[in-house]
Protein backbone atom coordinates (compact mmCIF):
# COMPACT_ATOMS: atom_id res chain seq x y z
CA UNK A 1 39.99 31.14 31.22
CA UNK A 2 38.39 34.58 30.48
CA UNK A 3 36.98 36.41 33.35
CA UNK A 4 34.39 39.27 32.50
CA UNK A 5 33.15 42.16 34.90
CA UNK A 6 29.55 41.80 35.19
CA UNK A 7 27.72 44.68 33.94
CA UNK A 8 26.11 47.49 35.72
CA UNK A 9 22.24 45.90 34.84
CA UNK A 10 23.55 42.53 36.22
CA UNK A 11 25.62 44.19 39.36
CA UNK A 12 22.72 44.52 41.60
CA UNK A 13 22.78 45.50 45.33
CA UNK A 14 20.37 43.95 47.85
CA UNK A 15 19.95 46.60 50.67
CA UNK A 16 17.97 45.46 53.94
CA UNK A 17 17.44 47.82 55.95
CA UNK A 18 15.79 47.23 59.14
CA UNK A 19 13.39 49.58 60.37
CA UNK A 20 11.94 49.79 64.15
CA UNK A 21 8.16 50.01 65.21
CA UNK A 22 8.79 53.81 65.79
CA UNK A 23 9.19 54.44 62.12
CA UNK A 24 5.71 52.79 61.61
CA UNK A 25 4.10 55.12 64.30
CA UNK A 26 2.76 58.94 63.44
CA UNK A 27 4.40 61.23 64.90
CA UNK A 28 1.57 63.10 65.35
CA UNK A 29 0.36 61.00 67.71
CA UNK A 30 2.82 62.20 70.39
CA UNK A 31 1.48 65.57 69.87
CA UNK A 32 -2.32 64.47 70.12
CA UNK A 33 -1.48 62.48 73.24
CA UNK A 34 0.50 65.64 74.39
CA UNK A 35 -2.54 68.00 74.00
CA UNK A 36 -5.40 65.20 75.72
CA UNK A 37 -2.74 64.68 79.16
CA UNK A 38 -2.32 68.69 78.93
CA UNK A 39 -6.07 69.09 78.95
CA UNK A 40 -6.91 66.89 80.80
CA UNK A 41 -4.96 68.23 83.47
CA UNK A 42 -6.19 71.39 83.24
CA UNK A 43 -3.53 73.30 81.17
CA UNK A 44 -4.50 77.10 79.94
CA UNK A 45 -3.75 77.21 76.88
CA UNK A 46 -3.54 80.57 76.53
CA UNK A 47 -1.35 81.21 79.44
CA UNK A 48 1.24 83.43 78.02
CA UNK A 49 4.70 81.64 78.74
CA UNK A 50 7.25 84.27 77.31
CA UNK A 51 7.28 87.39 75.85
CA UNK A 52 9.87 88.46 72.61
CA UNK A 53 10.45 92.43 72.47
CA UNK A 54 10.42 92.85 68.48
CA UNK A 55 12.76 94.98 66.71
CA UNK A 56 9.60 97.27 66.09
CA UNK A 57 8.79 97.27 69.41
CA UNK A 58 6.23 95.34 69.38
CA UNK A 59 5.70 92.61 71.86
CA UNK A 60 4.97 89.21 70.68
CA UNK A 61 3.54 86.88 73.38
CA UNK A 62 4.14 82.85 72.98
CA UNK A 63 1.39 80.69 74.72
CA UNK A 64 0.95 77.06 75.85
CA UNK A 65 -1.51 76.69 72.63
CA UNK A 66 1.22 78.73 70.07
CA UNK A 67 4.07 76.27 71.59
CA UNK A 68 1.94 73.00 71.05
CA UNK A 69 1.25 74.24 67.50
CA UNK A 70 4.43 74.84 66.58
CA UNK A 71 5.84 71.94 67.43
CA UNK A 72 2.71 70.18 65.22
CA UNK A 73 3.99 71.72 62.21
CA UNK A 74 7.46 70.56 62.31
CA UNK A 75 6.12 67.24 63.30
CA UNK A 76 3.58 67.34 59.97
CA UNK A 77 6.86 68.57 58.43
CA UNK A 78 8.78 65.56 59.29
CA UNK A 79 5.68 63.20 58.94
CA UNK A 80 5.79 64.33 55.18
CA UNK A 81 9.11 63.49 54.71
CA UNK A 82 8.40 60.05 56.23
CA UNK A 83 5.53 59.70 53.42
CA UNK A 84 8.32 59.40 50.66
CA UNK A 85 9.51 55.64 51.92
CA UNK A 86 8.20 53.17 50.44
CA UNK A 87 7.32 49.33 51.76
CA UNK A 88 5.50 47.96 53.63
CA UNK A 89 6.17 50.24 57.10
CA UNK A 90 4.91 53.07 54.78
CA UNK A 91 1.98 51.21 54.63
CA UNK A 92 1.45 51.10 57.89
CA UNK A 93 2.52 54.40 59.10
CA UNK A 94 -0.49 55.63 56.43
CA UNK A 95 -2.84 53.69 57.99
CA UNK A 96 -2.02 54.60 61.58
CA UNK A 97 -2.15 58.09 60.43
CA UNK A 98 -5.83 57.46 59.56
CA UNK A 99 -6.52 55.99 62.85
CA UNK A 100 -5.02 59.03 64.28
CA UNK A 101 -6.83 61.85 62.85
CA UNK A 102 -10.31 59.55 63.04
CA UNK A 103 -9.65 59.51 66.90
CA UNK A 104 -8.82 63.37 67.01
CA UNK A 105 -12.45 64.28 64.79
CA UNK A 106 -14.03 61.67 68.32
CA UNK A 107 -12.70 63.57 70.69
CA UNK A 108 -13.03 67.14 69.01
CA UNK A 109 -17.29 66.07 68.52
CA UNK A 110 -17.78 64.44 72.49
CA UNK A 111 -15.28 65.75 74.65
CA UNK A 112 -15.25 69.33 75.52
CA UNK A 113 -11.46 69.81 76.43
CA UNK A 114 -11.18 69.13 72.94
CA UNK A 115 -13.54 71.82 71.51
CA UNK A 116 -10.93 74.02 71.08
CA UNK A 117 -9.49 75.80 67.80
CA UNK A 118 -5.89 74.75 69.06
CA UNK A 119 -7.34 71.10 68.85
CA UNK A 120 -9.46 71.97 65.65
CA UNK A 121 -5.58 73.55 64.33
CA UNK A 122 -3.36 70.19 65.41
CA UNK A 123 -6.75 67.45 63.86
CA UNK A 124 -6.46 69.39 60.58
CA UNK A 125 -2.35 68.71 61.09
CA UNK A 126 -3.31 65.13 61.22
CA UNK A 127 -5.61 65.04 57.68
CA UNK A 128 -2.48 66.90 56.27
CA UNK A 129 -0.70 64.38 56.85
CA UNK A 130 -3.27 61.27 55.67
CA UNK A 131 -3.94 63.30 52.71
CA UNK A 132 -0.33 64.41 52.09
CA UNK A 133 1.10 60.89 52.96
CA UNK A 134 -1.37 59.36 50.61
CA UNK A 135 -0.51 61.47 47.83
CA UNK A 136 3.41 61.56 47.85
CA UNK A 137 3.55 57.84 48.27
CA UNK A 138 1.57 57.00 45.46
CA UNK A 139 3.48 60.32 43.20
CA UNK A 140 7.18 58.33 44.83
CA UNK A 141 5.45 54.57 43.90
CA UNK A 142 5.16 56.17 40.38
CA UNK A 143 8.26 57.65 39.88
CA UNK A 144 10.01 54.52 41.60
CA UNK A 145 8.26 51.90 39.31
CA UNK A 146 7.23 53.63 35.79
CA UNK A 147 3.81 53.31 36.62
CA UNK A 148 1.57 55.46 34.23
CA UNK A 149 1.99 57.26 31.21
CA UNK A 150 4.85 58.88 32.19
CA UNK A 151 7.63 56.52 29.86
């Protein structure tokens, strides 16, 4: 009796990897929801919260508004890096992500906490990432499957 090593096209490696609702839901959302309880509680935005004495000396003053944004971009940041995946949860965390930023352009047009160009800043965070999300998942579907002319 001959035994043979199966090759490396007929080794193949069946990875499951279970992913929780969180991984489905936009990050982004936290920081909408974040913005809406800050506002609606009555939150100046541009209430200076620390001050950094710059080498130059020049004095650069952090706000409510500058904090909130920041932390938007490295959320969009990770959000993109979420947009690589994909499956099925990619699917959904797209779709969310559309739900998301449709929500934010509702409450930018009726309510008037949300007439704000910190709010206008963090809705155009969220069509980064439904235009950004859209367009590295298809670019990673390609690359993943040979799809196109790209043999």
């Amino acid at each position: 009796m001959v035994m043979v090593e199966p090759t490396a096209e007929e080794r193949v490696v069946h990875r499951h990897h279970r992913h929780s609702w969180m991984t489905a839901v936009p990050l982004l959302t936290f920081v909408v929801i974040l913005y809406v309880v800050l506002a609606a509680a009555g939150c100046d935005f541009t209430l200076t919260r620390f001050s950094i004495t710059m080498p130059s000396g020049g004095v650069w003053l952090i706000t409510v508004g500058d904090a909130l944004l920041t932390i938007a971009l490295f959320v969009l940041f990770v959000e993109i890096l979420k947009s690589t995946r994909t499956g099925g949860s990619s699917v959904v965390d797209h779709a969310l992500s559309m739900i998301v930023f449709v929500v934010c352009i509702i409450l930018f047009l009726v309510w008037d906490k949300a007439a704000t160009s910190l709010f206008f800043l963090i809705m155009l965070t969220t069509l980064i990432d439904v235009i950004a999300g859209f367009s590295v998942t298809i670019r990673a579907a390609r690359r993943d499957y040979s799809v196109g002319g790209d043999n």
